[in-house]
Protein backbone atom coordinates (compact mmCIF):
# COMPACT_ATOMS: atom_id res chain seq x y z
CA UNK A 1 -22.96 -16.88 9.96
CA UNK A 2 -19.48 -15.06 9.52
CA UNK A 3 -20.03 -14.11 6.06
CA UNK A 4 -21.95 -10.95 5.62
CA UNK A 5 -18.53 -9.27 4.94
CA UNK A 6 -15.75 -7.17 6.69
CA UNK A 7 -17.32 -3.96 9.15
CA UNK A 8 -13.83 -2.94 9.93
CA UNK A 9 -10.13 -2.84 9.95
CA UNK A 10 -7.69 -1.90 12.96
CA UNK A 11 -4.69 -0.58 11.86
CA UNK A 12 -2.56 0.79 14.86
CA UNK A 13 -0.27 4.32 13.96
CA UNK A 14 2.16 6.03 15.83
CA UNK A 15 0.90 9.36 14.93
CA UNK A 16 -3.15 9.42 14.56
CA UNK A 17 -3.00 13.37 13.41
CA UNK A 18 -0.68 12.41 10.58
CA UNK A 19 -2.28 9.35 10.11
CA UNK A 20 -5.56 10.97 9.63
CA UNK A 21 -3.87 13.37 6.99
CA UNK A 22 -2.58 10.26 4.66
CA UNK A 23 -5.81 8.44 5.06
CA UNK A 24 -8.17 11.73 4.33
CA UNK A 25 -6.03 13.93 2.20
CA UNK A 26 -3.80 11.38 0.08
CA UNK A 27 -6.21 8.35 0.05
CA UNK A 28 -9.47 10.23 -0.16
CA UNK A 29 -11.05 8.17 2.60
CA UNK A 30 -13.97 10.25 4.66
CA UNK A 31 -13.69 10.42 8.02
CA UNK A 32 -16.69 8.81 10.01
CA UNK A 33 -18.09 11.57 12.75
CA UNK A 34 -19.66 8.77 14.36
CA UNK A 35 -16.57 7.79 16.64
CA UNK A 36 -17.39 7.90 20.27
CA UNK A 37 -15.13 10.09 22.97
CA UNK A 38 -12.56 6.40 23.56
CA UNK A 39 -9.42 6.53 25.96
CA UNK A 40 -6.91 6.68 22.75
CA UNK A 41 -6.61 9.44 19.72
CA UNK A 42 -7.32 7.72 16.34
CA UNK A 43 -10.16 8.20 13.59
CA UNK A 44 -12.90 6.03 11.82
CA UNK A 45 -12.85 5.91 7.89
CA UNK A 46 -15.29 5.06 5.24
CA UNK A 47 -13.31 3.14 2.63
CA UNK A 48 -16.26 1.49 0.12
CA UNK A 49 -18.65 -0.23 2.18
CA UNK A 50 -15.86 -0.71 4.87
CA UNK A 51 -13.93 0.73 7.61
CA UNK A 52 -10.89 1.27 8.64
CA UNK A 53 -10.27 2.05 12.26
CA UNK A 54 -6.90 4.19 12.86
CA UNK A 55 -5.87 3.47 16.83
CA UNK A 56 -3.05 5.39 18.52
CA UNK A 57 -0.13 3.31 20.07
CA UNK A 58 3.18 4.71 21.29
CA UNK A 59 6.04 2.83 20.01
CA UNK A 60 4.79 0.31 17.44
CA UNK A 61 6.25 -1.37 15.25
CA UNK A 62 4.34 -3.12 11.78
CA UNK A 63 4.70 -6.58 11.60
CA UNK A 64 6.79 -8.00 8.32
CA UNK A 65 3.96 -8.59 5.94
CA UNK A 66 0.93 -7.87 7.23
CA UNK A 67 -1.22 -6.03 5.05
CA UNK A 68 -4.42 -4.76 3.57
CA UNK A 69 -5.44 -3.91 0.08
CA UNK A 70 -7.28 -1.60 -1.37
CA UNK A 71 -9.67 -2.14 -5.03
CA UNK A 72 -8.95 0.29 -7.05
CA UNK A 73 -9.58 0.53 -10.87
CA UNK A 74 -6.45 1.95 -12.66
CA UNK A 75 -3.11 1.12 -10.75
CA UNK A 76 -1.19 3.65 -13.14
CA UNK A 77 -3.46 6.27 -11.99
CA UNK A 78 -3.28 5.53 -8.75
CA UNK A 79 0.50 4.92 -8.32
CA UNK A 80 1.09 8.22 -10.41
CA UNK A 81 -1.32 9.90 -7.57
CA UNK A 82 0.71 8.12 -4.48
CA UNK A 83 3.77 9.28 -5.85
CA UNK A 84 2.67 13.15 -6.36
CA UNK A 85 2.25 12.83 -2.85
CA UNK A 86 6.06 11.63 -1.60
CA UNK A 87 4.64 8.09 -1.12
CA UNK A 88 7.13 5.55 -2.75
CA UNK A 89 5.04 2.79 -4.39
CA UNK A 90 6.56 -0.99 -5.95
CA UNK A 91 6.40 -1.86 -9.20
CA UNK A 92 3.28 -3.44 -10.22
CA UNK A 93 3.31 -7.18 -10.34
CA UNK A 94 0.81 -9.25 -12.41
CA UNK A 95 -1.10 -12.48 -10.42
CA UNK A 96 -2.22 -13.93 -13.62
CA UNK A 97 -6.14 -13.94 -13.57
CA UNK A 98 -6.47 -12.36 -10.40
CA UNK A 99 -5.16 -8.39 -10.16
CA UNK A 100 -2.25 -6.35 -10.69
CA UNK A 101 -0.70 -5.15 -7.64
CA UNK A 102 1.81 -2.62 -6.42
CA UNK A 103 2.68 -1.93 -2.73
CA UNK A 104 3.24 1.58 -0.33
CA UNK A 105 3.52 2.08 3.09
CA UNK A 106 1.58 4.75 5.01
CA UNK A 107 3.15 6.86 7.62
CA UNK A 108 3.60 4.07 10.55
CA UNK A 109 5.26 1.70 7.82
CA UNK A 110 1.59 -0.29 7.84
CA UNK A 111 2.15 -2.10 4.58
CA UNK A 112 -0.86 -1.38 1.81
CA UNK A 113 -1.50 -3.22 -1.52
CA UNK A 114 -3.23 -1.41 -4.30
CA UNK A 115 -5.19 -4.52 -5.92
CA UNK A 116 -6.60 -3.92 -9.86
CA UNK A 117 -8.84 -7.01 -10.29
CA UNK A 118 -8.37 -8.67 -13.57
């Protein structure tokens, strides 16, 4: 019943313009233009067959450890990329027959894992 997959994400940002920059212009994520006119700035993104739903909110603050990853299929590449663009990115960490894994933070200080499956 609760298992045809994940629609969507929330993430909230302090900044949804700046937000939307990171997400569309470093990430590559496309902006939905389905959104509907809601009480609150933020944006809709395609990531894969998933969303991710930025939401404007003044004064928050991430919780410790919280986070979302994203597949991707060459870590190196994409760490190399992330740090072109300012981002500061961990060292990747190996979860023995599972992924390789580093970790960034986007412009709220939402924590994001890059995940290479094994």
């Amino acid at each position: 019943m609760f298992d045809l997959g994940v629609h969507h994400v929330s993430l909230n940002v302090t900044d949804a313009a700046e937000a939307r920059r990171f997400y569309v212009d470093v990430l590559g994520l496309t902006e939905r233009a389905d959104r509907p006119a809601l009480p609150f700035d933020g944006s809709w993104l395609q990531a894969g067959d998933q969303q991710i739903h930025l939401l404007e909110v003044d004064a928050f603050e991430p919780p410790a450890g919280q986070h979302f990853a994203l597949r991707i299929g060459d870590l190196e590449e994409a760490r190399a990329h992330l740090e072109a663009h300012g981002v500061e990115v961990s060292e990747p960490r190996r979860v023995d027959g599972i992924c390789v894994q580093a970790f960034f933070r986007d412009p709220t200080g939402n924590l994001i894992e890059l995940n290479q499956p094994l």
